[in-house]
N, C-alpha and C. Protein backbone atom coordinates (compact mmCIF):
# COMPACT_ATOMS: atom_id res chain seq x y z
N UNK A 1 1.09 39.29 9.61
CA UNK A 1 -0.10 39.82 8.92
C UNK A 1 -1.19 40.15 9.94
N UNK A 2 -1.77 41.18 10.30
CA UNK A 2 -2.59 41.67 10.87
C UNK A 2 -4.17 41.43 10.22
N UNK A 3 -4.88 40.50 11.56
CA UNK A 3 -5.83 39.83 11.01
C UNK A 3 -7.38 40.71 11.84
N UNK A 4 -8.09 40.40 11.13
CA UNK A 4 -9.65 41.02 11.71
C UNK A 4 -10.31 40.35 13.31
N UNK A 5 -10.21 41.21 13.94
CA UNK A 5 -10.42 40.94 15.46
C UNK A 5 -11.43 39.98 15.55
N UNK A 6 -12.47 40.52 15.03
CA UNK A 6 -13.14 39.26 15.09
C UNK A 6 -13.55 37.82 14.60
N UNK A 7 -12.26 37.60 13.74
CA UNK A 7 -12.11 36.64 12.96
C UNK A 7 -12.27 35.21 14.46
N UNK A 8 -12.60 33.88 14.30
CA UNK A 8 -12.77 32.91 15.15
C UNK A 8 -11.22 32.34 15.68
N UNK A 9 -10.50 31.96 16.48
CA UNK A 9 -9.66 30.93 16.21
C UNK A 9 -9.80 29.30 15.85
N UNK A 10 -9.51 28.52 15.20
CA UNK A 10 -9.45 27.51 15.35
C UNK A 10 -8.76 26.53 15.89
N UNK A 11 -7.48 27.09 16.00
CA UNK A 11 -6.65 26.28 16.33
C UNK A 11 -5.38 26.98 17.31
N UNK A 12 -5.12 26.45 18.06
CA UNK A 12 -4.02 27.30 19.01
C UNK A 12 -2.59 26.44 18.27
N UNK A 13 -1.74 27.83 18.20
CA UNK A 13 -0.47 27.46 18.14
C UNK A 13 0.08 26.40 18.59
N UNK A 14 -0.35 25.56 19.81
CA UNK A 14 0.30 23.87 20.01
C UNK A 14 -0.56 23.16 19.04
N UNK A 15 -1.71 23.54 18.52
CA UNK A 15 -2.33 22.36 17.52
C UNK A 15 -1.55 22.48 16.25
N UNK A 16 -1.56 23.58 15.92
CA UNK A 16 -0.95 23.71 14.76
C UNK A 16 0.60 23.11 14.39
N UNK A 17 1.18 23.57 15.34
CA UNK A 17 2.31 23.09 15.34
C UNK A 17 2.48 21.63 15.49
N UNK A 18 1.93 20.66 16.31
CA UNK A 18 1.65 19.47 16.60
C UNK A 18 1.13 18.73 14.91
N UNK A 19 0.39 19.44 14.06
CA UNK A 19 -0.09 18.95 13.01
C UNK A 19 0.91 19.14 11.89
N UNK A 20 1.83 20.39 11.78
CA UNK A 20 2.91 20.21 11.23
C UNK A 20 3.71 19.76 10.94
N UNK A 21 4.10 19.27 12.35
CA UNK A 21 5.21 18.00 12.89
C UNK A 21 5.05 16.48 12.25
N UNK A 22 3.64 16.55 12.70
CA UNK A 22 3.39 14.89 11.58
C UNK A 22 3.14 14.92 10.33
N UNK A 23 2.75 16.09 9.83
CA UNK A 23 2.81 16.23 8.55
C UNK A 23 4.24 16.18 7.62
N UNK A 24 4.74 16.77 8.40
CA UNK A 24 7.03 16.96 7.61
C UNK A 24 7.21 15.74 7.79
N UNK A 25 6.67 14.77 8.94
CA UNK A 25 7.42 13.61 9.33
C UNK A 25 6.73 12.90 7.94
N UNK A 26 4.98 12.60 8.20
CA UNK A 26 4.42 12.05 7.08
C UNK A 26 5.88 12.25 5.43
N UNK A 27 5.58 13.17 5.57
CA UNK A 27 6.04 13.88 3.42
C UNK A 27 7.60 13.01 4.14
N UNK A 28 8.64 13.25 4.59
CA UNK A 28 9.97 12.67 4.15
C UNK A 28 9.76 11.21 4.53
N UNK A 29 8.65 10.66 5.37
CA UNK A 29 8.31 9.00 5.31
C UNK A 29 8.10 8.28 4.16
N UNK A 30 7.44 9.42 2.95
CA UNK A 30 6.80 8.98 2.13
C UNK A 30 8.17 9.17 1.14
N UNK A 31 8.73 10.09 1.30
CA UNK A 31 9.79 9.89 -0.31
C UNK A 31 10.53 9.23 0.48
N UNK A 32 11.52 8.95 1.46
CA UNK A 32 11.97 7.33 1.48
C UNK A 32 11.98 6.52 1.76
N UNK A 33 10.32 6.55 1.88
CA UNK A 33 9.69 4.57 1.95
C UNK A 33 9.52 4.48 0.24
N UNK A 34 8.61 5.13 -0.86
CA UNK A 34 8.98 5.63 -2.02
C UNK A 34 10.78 4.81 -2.37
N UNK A 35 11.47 5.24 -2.11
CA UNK A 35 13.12 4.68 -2.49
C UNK A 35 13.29 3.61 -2.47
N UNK A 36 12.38 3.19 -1.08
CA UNK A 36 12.82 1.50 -0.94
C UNK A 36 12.18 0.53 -1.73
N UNK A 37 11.20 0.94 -1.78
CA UNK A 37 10.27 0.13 -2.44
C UNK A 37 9.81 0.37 -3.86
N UNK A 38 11.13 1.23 -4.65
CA UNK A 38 11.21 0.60 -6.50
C UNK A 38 12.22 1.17 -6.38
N UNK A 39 12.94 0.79 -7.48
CA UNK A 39 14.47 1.10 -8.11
C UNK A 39 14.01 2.56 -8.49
N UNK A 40 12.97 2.57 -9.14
CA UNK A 40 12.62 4.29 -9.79
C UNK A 40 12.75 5.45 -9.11
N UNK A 41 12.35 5.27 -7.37
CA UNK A 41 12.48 5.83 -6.65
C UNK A 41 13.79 6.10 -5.84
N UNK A 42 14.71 5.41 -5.86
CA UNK A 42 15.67 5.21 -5.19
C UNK A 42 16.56 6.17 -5.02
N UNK A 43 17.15 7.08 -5.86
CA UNK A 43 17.24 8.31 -6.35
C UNK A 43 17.17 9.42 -4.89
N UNK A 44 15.80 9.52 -4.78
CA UNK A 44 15.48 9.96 -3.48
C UNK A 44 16.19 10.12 -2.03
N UNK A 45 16.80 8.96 -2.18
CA UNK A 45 17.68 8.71 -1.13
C UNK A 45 18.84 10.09 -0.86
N UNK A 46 19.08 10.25 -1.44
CA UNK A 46 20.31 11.84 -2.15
C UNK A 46 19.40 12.76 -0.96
N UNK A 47 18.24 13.08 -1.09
CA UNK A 47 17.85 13.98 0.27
C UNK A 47 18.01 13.38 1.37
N UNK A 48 18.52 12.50 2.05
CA UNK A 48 18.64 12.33 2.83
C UNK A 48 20.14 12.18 3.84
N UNK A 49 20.81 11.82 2.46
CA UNK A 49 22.34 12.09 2.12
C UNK A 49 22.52 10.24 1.98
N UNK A 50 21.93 10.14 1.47
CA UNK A 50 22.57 8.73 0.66
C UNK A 50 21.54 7.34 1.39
N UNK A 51 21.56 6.03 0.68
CA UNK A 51 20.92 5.23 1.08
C UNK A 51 21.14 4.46 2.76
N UNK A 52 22.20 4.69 2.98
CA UNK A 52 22.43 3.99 4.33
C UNK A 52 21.58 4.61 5.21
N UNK A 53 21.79 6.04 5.17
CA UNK A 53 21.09 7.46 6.00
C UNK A 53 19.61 7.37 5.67
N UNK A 54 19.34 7.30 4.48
CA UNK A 54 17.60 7.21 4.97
C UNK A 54 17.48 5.89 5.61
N UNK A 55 18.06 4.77 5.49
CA UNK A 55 17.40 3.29 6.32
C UNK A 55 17.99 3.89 7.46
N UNK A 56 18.62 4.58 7.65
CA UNK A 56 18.47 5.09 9.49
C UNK A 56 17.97 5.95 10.08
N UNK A 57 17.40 6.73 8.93
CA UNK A 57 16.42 8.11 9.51
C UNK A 57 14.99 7.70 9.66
N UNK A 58 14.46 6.61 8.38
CA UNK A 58 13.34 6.14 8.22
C UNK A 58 12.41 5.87 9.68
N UNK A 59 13.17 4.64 10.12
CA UNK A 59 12.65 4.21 11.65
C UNK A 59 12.36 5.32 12.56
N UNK A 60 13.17 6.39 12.71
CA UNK A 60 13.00 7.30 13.61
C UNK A 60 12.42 8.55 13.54
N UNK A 61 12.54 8.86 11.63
CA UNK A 61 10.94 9.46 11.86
C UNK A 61 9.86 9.10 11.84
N UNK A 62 9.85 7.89 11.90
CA UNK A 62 8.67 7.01 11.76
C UNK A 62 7.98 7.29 13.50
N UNK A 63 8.79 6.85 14.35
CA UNK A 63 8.53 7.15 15.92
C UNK A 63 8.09 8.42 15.75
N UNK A 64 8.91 9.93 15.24
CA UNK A 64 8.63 10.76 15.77
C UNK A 64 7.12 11.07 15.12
N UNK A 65 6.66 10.93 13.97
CA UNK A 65 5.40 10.90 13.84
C UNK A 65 4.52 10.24 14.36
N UNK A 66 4.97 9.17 14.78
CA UNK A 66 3.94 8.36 15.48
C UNK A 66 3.59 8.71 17.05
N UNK A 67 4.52 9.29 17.32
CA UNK A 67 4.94 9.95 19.38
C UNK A 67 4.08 11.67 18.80
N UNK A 68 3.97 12.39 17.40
CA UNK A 68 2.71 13.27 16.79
C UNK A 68 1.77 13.14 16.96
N UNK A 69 1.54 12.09 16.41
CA UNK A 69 -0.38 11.36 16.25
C UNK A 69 -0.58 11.25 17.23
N UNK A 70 -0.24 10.52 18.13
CA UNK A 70 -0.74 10.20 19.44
C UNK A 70 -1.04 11.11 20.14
N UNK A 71 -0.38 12.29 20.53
CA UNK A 71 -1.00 13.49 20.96
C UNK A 71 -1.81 14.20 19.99
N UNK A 72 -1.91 14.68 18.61
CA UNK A 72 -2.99 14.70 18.15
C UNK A 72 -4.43 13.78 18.02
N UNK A 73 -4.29 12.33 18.51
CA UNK A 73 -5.25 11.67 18.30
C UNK A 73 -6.15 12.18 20.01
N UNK A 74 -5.28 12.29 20.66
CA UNK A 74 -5.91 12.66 22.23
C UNK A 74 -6.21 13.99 22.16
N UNK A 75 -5.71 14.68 21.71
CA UNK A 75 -6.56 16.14 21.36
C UNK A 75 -7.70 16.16 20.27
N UNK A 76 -8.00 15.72 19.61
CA UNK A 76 -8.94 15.65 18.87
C UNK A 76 -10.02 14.58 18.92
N UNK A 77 -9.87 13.61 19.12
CA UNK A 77 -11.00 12.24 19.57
C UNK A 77 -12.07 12.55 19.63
N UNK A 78 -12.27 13.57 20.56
CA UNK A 78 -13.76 13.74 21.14
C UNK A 78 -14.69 14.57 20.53
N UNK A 79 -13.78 15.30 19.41
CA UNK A 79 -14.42 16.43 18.76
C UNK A 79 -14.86 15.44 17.21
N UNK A 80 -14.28 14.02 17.37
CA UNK A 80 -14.50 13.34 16.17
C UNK A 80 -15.39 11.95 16.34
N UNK A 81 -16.16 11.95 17.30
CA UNK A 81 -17.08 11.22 17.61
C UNK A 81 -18.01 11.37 16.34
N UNK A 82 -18.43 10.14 16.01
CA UNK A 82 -19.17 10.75 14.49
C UNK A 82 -21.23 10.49 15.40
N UNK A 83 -21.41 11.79 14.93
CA UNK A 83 -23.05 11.85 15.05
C UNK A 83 -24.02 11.71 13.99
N UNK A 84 -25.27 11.63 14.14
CA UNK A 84 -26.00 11.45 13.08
C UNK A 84 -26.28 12.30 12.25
N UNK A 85 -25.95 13.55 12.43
CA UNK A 85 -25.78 14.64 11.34
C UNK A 85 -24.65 14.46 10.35
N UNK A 86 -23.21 13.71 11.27
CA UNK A 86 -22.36 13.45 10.38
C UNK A 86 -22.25 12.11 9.21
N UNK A 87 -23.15 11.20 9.41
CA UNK A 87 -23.90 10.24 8.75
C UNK A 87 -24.95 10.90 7.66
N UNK A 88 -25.46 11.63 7.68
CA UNK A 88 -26.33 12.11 6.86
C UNK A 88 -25.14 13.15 5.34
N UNK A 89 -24.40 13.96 6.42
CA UNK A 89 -23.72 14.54 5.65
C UNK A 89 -22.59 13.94 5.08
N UNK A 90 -21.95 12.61 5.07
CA UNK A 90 -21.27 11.70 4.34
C UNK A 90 -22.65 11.08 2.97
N UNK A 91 -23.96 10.99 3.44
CA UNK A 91 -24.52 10.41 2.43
C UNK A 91 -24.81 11.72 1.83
N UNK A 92 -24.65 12.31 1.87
CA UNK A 92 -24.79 14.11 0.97
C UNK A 92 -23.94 14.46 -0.08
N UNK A 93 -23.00 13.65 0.55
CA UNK A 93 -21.47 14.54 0.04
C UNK A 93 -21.24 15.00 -0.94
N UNK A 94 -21.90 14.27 -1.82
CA UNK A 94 -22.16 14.51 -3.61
C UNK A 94 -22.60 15.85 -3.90
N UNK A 95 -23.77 16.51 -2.87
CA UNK A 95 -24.63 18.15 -3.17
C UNK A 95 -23.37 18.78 -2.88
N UNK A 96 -22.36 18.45 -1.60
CA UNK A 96 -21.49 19.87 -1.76
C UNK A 96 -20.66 19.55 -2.84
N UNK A 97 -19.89 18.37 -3.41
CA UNK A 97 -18.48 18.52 -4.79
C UNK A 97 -19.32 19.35 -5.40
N UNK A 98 -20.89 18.88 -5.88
CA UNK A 98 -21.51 19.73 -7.07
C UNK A 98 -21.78 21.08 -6.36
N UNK A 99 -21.15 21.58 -5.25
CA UNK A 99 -21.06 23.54 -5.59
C UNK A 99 -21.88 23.61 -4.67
N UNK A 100 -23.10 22.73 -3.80
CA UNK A 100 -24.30 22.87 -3.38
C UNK A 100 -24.38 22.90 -2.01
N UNK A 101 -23.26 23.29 -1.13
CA UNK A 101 -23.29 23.24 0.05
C UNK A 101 -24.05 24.09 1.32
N UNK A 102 -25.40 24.91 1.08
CA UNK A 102 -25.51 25.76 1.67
C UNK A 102 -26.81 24.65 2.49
N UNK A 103 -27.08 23.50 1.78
CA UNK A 103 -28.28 22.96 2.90
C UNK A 103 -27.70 21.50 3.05
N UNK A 104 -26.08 21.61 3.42
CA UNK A 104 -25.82 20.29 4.01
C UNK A 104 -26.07 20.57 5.62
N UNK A 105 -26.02 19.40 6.29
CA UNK A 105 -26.46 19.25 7.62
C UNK A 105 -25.60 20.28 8.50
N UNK A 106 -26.12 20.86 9.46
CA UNK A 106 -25.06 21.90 10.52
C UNK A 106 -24.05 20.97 10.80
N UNK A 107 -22.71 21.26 10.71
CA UNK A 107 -21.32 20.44 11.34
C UNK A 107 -20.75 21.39 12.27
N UNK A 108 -20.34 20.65 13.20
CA UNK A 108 -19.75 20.73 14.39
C UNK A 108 -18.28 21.11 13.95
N UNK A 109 -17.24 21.47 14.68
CA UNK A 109 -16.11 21.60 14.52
C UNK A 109 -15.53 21.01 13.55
N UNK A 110 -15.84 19.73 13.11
CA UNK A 110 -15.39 18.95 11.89
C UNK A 110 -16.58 18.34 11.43
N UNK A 111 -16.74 18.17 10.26
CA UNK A 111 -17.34 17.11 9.12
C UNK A 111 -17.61 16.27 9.13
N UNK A 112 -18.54 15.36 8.80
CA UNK A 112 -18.80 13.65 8.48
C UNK A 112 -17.15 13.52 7.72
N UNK A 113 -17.04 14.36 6.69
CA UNK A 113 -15.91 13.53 5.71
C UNK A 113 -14.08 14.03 6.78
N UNK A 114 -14.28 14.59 7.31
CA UNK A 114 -13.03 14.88 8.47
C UNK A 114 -13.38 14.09 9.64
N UNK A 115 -13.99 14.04 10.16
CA UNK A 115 -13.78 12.48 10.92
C UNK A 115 -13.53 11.15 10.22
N UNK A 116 -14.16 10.85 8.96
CA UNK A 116 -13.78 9.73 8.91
C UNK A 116 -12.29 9.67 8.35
N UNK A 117 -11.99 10.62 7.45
CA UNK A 117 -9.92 10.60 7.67
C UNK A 117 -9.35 10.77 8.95
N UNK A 118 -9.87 10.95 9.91
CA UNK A 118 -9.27 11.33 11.22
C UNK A 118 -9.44 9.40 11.90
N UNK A 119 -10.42 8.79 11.80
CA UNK A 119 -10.21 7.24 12.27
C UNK A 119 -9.74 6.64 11.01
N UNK A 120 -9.83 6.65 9.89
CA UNK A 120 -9.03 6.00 8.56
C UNK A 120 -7.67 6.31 9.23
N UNK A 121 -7.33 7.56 9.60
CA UNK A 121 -6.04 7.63 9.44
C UNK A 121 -5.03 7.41 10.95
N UNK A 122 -6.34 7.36 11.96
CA UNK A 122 -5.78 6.34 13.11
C UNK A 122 -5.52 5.08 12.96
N UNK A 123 -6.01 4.06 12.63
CA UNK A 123 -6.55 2.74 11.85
C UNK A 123 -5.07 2.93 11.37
N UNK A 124 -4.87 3.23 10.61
CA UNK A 124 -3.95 3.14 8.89
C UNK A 124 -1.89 3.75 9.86
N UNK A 125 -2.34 4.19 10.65
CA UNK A 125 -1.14 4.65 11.84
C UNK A 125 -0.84 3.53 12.68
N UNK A 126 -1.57 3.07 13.39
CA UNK A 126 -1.56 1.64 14.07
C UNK A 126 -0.87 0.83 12.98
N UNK A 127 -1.36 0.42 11.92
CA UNK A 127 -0.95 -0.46 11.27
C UNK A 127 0.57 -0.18 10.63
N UNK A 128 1.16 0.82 10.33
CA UNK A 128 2.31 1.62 9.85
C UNK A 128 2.95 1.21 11.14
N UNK A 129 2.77 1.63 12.14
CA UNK A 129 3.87 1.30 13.45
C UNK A 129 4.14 0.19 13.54
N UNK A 130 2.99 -0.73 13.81
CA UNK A 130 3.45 -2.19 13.99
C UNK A 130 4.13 -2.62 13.01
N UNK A 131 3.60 -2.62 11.41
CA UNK A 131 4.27 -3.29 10.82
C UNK A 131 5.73 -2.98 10.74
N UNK A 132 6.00 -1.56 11.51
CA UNK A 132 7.13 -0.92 10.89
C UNK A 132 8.55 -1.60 11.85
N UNK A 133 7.40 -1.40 12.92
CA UNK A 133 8.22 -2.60 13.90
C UNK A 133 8.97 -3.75 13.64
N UNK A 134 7.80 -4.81 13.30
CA UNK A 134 8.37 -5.47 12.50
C UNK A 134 9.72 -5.98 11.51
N UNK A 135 9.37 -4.27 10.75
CA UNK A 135 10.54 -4.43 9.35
C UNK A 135 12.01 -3.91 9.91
N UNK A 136 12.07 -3.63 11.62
CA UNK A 136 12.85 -2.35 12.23
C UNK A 136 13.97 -3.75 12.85
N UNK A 137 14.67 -4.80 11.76
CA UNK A 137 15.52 -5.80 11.91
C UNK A 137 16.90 -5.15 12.85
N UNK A 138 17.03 -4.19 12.68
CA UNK A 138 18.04 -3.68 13.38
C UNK A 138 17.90 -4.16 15.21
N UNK A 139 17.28 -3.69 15.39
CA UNK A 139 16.81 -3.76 16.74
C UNK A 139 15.52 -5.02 17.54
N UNK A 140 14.92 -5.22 15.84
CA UNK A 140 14.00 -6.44 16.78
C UNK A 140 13.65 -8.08 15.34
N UNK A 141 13.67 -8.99 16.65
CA UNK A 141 13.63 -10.13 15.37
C UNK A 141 12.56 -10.97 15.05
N UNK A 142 12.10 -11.28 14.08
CA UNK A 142 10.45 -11.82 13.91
C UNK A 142 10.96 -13.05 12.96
N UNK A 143 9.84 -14.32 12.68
CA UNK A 143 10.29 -14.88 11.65
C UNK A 143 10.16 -14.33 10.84
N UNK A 144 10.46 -14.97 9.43
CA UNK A 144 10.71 -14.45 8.20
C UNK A 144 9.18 -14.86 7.92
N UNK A 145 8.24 -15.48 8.00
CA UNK A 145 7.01 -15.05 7.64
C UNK A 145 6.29 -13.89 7.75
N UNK A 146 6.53 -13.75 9.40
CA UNK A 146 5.67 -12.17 10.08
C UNK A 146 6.53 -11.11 9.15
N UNK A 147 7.79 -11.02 9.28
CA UNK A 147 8.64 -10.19 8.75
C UNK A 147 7.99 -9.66 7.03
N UNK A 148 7.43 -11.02 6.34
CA UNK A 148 7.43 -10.71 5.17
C UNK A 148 6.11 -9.91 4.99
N UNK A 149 4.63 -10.65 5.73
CA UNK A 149 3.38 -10.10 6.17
C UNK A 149 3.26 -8.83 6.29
N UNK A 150 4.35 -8.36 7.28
CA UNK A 150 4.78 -6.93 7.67
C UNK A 150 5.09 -5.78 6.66
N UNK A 151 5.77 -6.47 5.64
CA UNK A 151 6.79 -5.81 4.22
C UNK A 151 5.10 -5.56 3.49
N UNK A 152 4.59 -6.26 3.66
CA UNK A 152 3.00 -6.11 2.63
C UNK A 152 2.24 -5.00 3.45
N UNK A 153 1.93 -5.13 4.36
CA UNK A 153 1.26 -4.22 5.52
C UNK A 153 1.63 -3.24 5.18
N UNK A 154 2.86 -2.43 5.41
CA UNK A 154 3.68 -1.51 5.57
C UNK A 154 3.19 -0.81 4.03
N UNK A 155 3.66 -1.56 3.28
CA UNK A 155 3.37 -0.58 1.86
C UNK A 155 2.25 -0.96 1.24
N UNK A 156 1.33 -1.42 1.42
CA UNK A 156 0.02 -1.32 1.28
C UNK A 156 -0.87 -0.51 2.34
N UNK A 157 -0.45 -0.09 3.63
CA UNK A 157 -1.18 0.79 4.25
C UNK A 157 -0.66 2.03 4.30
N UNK A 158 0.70 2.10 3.70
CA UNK A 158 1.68 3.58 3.02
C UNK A 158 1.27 3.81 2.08
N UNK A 159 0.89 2.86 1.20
CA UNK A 159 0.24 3.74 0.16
C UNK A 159 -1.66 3.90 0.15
N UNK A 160 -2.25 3.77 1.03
CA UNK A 160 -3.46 3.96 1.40
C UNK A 160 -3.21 5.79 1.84
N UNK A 161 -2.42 5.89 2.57
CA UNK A 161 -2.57 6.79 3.45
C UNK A 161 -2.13 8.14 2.78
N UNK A 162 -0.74 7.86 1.67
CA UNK A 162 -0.70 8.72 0.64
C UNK A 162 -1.88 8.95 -0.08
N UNK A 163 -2.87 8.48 -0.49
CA UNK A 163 -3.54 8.54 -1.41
C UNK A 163 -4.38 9.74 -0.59
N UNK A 164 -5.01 8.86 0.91
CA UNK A 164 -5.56 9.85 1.82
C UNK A 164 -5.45 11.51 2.16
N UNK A 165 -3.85 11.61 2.20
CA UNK A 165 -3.21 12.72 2.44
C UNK A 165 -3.24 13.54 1.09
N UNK A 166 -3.14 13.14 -0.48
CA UNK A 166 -3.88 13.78 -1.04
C UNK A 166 -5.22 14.67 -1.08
N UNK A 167 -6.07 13.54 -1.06
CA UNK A 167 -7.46 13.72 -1.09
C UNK A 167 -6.94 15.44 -0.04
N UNK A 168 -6.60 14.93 1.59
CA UNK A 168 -6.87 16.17 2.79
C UNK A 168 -6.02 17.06 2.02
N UNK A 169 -5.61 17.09 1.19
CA UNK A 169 -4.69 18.75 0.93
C UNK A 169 -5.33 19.10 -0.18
N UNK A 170 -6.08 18.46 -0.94
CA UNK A 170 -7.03 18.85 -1.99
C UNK A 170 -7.98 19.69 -1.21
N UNK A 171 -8.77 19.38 -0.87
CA UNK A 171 -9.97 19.43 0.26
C UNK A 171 -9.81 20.46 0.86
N UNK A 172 -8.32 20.93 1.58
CA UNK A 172 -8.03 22.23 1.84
C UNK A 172 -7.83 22.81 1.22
N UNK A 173 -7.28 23.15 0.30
CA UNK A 173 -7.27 23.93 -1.02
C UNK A 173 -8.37 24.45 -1.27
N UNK A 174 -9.33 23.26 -1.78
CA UNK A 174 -10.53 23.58 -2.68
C UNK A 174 -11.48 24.22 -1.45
N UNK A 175 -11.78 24.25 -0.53
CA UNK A 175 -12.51 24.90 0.66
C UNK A 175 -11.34 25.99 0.95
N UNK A 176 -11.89 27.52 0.39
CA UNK A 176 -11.18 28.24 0.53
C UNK A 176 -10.91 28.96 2.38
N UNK A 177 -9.54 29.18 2.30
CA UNK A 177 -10.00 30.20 3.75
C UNK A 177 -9.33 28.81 4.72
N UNK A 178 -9.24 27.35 4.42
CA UNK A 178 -8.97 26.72 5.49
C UNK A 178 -7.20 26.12 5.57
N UNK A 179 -6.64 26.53 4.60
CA UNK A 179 -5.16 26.64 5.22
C UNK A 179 -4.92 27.60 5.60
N UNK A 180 -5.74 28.73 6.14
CA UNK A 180 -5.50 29.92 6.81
C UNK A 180 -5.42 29.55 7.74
N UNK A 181 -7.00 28.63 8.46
CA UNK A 181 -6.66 28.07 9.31
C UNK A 181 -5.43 27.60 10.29
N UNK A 182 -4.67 26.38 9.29
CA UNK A 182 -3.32 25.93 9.83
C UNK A 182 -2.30 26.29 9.92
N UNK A 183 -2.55 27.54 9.13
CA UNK A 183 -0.95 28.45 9.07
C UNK A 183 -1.08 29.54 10.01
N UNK A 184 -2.60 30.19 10.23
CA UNK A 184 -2.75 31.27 11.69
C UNK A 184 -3.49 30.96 12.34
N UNK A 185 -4.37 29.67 12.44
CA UNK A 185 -5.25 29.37 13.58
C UNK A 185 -6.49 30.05 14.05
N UNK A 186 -6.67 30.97 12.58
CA UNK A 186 -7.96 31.81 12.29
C UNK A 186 -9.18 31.35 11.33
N UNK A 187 -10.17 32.11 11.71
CA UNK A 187 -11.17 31.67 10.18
C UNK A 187 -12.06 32.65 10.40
N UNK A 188 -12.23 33.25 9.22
CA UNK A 188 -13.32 34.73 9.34
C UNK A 188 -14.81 33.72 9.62
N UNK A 189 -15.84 34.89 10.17
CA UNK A 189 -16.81 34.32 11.08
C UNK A 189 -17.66 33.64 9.96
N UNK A 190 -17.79 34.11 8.36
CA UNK A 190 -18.86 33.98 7.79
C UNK A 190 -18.15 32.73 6.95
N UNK A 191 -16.74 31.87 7.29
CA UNK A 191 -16.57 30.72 6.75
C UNK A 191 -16.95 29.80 7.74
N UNK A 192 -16.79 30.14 8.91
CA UNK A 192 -17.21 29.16 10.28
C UNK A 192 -18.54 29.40 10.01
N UNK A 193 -20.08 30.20 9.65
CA UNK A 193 -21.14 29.45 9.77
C UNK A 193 -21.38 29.08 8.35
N UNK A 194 -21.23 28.80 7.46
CA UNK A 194 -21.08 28.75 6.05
C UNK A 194 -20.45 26.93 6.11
N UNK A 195 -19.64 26.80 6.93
CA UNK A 195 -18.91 25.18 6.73
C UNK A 195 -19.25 24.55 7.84
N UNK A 196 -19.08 25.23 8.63
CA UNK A 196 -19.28 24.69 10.24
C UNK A 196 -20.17 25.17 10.86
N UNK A 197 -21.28 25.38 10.95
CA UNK A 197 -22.63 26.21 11.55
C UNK A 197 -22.99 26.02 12.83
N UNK A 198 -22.66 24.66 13.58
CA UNK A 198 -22.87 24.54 14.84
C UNK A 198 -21.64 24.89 15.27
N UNK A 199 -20.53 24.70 15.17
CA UNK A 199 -19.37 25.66 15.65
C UNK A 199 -19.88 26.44 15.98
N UNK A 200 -20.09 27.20 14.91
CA UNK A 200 -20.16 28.47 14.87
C UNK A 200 -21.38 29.29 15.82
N UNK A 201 -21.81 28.74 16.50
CA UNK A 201 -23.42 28.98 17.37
C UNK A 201 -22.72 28.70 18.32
N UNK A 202 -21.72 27.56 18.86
CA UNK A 202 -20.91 27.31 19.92
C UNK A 202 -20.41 28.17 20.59
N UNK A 203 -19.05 28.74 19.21
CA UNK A 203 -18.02 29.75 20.27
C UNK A 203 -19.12 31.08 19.83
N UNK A 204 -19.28 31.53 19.01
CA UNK A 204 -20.40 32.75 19.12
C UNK A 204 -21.10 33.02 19.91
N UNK A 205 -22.10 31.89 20.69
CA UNK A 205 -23.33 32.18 20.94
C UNK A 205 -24.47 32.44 20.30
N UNK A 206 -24.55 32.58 18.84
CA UNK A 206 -25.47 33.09 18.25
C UNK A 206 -25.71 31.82 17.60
């Protein structure tokens, strides 16, 4: 698709792709951790080609998302330092749901409410690995206390993070123009000062 020259980039083809990657890993983590943890779900397992095969795929896409994040968490960090504009515009947040976003605070490349899913969802990654560690009996052995601690961890901070990963695909949706973003790494100029205004004075100049 042939896009308007002067549209901004946001994102270069290794980001994008890098965010993809943990995202596919995220969605098939979630339908068969989902399997294991109710009979209702179990079912699920069939995409993967049967129950043995997801308890052996599980662990290892678990790594490969997690060996994701980590290079997305080092590419992005610094752009998610939260400032006092982004404090103001978390206590706002209410004027933009209600439609009212034209005198929230100037944001930088990201948001008060995108940084804080960006450390929620560092936080909530840490805790998924280790515990996952933990539950990863094949290869490593804990008592049966830590082991069980771990079984709670694991799907109580799996299902935190689903809930999270909602909310971020809502959020893109409903802010039009920004899965354009992740799918071409573009954004016409008048959504970058409209959402992002100091961005947008950044790479502009203006």
């Amino acid at each position: 698709m042939i896009r308007n020259p002067k549209d901004l980039q946001r994102y270069t083809a290794e980001e994008r792709a890098n965010h993809w990657i943990v995202g596919i890993c995220f969605i098939l983590l979630a339908l068969s951790g989902l399997a294991f943890f109710h009979p209702a779900f179990y079912p699920l397992v069939q995409l993967f080609g049967g129950g043995v095969w997801a308890r052996i795929l599980h662990p290892i896409i678990g790594w490969l998302m997690m060996i994701g994040f980590v290079l997305m968490y080092f590419r992005f960090k610094s752009l998610n330092r939260m400032e006092p504009a982004d404090r103001e515009w978390l206590d706002r947040v209410g004027e933009m749901m209600d439609g009212n976003d034209h005198n929230m605070p100037e944001q930088g490349k990201y948001n008060g409410g995108q940084k804080a899913m960006f450390w929620a969802m560092s936080v909530c990654m840490l805790l998924l690995f280790v515990s996952g560690i933990i539950l990863w009996r094949a290869y490593f052995s804990f008592p049966v206390d830590v082991v069980r601690l771990g079984a709670v961890v694991h799907a109580a901070v799996a299902a935190i993070m689903i809930a999270m990963i909602f909310v971020h695909v809502y959020a893109a949706l409903w802010v039009r123009g920004t899965v354009r973003a992740m799918v071409y790494g573009t954004v016409t100029r008048a959504w970058a000062k409209q959402h992002h205004r100091a961005w947008y004075r950044q790479v502009t100049g203006k």
